[in-house]
N, C-alpha and C. Protein backbone atom coordinates (compact mmCIF):
# COMPACT_ATOMS: atom_id res chain seq x y z
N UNK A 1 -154.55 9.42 79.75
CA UNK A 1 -154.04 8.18 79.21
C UNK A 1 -155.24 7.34 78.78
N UNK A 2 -155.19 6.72 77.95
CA UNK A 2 -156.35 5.94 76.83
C UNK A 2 -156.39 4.51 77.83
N UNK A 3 -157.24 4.13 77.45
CA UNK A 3 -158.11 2.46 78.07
C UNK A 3 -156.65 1.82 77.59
N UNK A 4 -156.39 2.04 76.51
CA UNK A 4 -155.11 0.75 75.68
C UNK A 4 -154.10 1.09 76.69
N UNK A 5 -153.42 2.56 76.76
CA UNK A 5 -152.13 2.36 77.63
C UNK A 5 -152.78 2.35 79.39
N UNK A 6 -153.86 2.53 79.57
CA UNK A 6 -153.49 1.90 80.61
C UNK A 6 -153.76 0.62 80.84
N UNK A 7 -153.89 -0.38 79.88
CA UNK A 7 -154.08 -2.23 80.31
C UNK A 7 -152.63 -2.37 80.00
N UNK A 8 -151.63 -1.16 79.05
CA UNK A 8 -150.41 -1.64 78.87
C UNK A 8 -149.56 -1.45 80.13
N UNK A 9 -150.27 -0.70 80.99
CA UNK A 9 -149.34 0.05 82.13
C UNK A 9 -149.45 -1.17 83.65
N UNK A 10 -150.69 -1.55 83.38
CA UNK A 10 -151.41 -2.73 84.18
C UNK A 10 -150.38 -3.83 84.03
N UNK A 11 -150.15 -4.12 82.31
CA UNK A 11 -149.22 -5.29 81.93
C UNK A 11 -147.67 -5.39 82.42
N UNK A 12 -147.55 -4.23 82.30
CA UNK A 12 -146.17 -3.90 82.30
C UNK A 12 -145.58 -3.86 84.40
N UNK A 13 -146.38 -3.32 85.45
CA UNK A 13 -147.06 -3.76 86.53
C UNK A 13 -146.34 -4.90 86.93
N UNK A 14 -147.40 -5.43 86.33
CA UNK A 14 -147.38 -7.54 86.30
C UNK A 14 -146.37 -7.76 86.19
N UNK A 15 -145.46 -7.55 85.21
CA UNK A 15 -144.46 -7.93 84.73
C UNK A 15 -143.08 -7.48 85.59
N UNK A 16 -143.06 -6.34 85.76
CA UNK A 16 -142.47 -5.63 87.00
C UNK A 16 -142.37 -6.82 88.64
N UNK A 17 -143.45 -7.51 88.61
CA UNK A 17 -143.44 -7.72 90.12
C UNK A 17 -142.85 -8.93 90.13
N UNK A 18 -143.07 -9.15 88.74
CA UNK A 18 -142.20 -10.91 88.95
C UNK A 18 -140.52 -10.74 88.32
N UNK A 19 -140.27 -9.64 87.41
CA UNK A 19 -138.97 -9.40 87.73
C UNK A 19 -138.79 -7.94 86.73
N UNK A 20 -138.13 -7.07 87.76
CA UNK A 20 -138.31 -5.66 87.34
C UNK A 20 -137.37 -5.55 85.84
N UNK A 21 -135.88 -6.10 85.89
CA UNK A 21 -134.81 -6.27 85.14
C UNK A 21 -135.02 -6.83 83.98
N UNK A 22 -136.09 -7.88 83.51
CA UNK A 22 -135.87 -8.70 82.90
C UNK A 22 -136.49 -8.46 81.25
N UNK A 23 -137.22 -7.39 81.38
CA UNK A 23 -138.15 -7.18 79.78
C UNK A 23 -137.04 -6.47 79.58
N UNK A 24 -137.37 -6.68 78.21
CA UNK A 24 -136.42 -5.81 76.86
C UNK A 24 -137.07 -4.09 76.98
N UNK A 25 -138.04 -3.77 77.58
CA UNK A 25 -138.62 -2.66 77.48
C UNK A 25 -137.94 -1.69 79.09
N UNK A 26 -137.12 -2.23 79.54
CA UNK A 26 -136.42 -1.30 80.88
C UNK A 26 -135.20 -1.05 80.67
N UNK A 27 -135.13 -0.12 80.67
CA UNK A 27 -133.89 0.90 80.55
C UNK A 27 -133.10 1.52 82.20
N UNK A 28 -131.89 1.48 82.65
CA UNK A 28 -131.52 1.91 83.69
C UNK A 28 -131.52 3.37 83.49
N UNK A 29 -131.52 4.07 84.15
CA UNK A 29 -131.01 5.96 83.61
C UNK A 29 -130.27 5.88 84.27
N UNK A 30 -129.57 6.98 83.74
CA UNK A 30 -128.18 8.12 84.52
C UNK A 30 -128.63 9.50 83.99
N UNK A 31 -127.08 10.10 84.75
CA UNK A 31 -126.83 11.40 85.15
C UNK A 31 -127.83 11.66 86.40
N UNK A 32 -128.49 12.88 86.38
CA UNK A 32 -129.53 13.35 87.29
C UNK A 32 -130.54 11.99 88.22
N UNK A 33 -130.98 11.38 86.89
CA UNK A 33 -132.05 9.98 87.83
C UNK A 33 -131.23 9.04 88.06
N UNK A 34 -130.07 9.14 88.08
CA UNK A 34 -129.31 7.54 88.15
C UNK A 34 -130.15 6.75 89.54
N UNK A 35 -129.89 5.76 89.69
CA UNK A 35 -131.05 4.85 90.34
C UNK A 35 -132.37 4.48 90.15
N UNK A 36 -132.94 5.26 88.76
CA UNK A 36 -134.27 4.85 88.71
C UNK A 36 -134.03 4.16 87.63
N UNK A 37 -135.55 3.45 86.88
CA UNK A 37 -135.24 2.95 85.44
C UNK A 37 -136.70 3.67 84.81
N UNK A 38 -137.02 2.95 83.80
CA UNK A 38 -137.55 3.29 83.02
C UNK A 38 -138.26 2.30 81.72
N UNK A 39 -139.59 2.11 82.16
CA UNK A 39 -140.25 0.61 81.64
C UNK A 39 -140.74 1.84 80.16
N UNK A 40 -140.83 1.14 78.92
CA UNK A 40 -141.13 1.94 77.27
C UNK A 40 -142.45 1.54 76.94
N UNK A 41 -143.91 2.02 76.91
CA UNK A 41 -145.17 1.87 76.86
C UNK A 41 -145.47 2.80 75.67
N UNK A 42 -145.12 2.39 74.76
CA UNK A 42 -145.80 2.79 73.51
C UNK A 42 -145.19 4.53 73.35
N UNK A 43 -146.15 5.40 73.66
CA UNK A 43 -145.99 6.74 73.88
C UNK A 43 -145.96 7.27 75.45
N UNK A 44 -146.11 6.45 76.15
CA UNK A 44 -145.55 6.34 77.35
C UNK A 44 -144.06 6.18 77.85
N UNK A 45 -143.23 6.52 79.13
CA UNK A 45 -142.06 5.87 79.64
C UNK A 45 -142.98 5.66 80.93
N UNK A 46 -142.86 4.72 81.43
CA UNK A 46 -142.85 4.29 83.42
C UNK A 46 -141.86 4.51 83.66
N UNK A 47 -141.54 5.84 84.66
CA UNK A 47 -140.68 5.97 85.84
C UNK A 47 -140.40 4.65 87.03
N UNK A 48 -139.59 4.28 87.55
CA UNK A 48 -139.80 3.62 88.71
C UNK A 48 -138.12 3.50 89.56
N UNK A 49 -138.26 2.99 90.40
CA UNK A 49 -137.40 2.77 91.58
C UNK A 49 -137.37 1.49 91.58
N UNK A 50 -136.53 1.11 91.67
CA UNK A 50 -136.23 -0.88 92.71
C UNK A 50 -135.46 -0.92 94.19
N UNK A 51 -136.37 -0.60 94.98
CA UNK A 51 -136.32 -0.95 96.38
C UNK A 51 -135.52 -2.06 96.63
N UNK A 52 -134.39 -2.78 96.83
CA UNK A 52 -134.11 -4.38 96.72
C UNK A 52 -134.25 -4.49 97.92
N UNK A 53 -133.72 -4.05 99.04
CA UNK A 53 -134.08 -4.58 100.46
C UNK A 53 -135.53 -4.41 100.98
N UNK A 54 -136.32 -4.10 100.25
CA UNK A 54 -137.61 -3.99 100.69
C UNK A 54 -138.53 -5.19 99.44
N UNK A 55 -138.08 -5.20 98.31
CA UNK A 55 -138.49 -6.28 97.54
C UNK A 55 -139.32 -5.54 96.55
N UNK A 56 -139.59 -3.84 96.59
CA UNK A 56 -140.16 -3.60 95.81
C UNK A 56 -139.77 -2.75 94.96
N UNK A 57 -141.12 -2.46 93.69
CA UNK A 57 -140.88 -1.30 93.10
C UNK A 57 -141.65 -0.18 92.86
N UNK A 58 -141.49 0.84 92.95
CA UNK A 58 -142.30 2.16 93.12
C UNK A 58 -142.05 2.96 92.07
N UNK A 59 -143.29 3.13 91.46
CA UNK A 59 -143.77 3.26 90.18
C UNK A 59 -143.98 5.06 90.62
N UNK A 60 -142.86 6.01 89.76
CA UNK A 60 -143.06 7.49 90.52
C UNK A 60 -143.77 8.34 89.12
N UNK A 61 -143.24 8.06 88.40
CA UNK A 61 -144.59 9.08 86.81
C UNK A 61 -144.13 8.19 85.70
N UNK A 62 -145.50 8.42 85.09
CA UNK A 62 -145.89 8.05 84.01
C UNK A 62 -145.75 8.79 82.45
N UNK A 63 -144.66 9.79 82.32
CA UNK A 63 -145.12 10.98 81.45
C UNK A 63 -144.61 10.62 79.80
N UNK A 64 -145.54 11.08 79.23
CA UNK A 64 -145.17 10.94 77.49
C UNK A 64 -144.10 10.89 77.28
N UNK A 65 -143.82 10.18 76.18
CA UNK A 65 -142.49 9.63 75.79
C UNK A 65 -141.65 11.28 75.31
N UNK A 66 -142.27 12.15 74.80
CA UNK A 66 -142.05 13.10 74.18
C UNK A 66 -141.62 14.43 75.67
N UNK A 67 -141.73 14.46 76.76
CA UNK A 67 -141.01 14.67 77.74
C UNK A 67 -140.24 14.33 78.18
N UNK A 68 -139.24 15.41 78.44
CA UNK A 68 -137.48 14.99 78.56
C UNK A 68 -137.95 14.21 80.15
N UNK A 69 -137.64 12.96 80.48
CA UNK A 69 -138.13 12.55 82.13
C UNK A 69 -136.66 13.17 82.80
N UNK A 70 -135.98 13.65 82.30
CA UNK A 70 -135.04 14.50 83.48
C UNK A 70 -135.71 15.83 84.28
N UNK A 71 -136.72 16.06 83.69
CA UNK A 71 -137.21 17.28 84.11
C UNK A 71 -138.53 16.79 84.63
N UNK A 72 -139.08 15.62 85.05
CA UNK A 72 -140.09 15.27 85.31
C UNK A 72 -139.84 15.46 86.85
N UNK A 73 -140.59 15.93 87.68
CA UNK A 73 -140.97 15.98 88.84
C UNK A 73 -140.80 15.00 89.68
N UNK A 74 -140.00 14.17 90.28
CA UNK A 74 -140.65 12.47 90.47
C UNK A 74 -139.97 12.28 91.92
N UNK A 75 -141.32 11.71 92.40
CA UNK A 75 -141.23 12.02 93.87
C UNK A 75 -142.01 10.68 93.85
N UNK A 76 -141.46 9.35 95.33
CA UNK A 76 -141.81 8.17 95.49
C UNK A 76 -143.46 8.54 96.02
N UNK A 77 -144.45 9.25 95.56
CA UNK A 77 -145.71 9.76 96.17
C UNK A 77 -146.34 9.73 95.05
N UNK A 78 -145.51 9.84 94.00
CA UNK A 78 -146.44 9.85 92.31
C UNK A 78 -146.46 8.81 91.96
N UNK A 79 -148.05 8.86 91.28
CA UNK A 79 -147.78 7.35 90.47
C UNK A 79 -148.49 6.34 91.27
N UNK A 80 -149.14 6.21 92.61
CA UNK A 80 -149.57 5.17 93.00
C UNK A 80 -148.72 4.56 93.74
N UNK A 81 -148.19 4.66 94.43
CA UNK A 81 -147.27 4.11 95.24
C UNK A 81 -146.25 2.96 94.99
N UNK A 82 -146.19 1.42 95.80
CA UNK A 82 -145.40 0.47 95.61
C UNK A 82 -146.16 -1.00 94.93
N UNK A 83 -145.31 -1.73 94.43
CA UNK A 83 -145.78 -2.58 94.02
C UNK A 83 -144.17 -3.92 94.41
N UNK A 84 -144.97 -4.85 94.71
CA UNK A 84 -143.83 -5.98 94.92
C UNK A 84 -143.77 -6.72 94.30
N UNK A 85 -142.44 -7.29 94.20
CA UNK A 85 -141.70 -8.31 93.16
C UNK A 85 -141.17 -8.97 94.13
N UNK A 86 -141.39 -10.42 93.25
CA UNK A 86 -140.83 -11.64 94.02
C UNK A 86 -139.54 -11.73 93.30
């Protein structure tokens, strides 16, 4: 991943902790991932989780937009762990 997407991945982070729901760039999934979402970074997707009784969100892969993320591997261990939202 390039210097650019990752200050976009940094941004997007930030933005996440103060409210996961609220950018135009998160998508909920279904079928197979139902419960996760999905933040849109250029040629990037962010995988993630929203913990609500714990307050956070856990950021599980990062993979090119051009990978189906149903078939992405994604385990709460990828990705750097948790990040909290107020």
């Amino acid at each position: 991943m390039s210097k650019q997407y990752q200050a976009k991945a940094q941004e997007a982070i930030h933005e996440l902790e103060t409210d996961p729901f609220s950018s135009r760039n998160v998508k909920r999934l279904h079928g197979d991932l139902e419960g996760l979402c999905r933040y849109r970074l250029g040629r990037f997707r962010m995988v993630f989780r929203v913990v609500e009784e714990k307050r956070e969100v856990r950021i599980l892969a990062i993979p090119a937009a051009a990978t189906n993320t149903s078939k992405c591997r994604l385990t709460d261990s990828v990705g750097g762990g948790c990040r909290l939202f107020r």
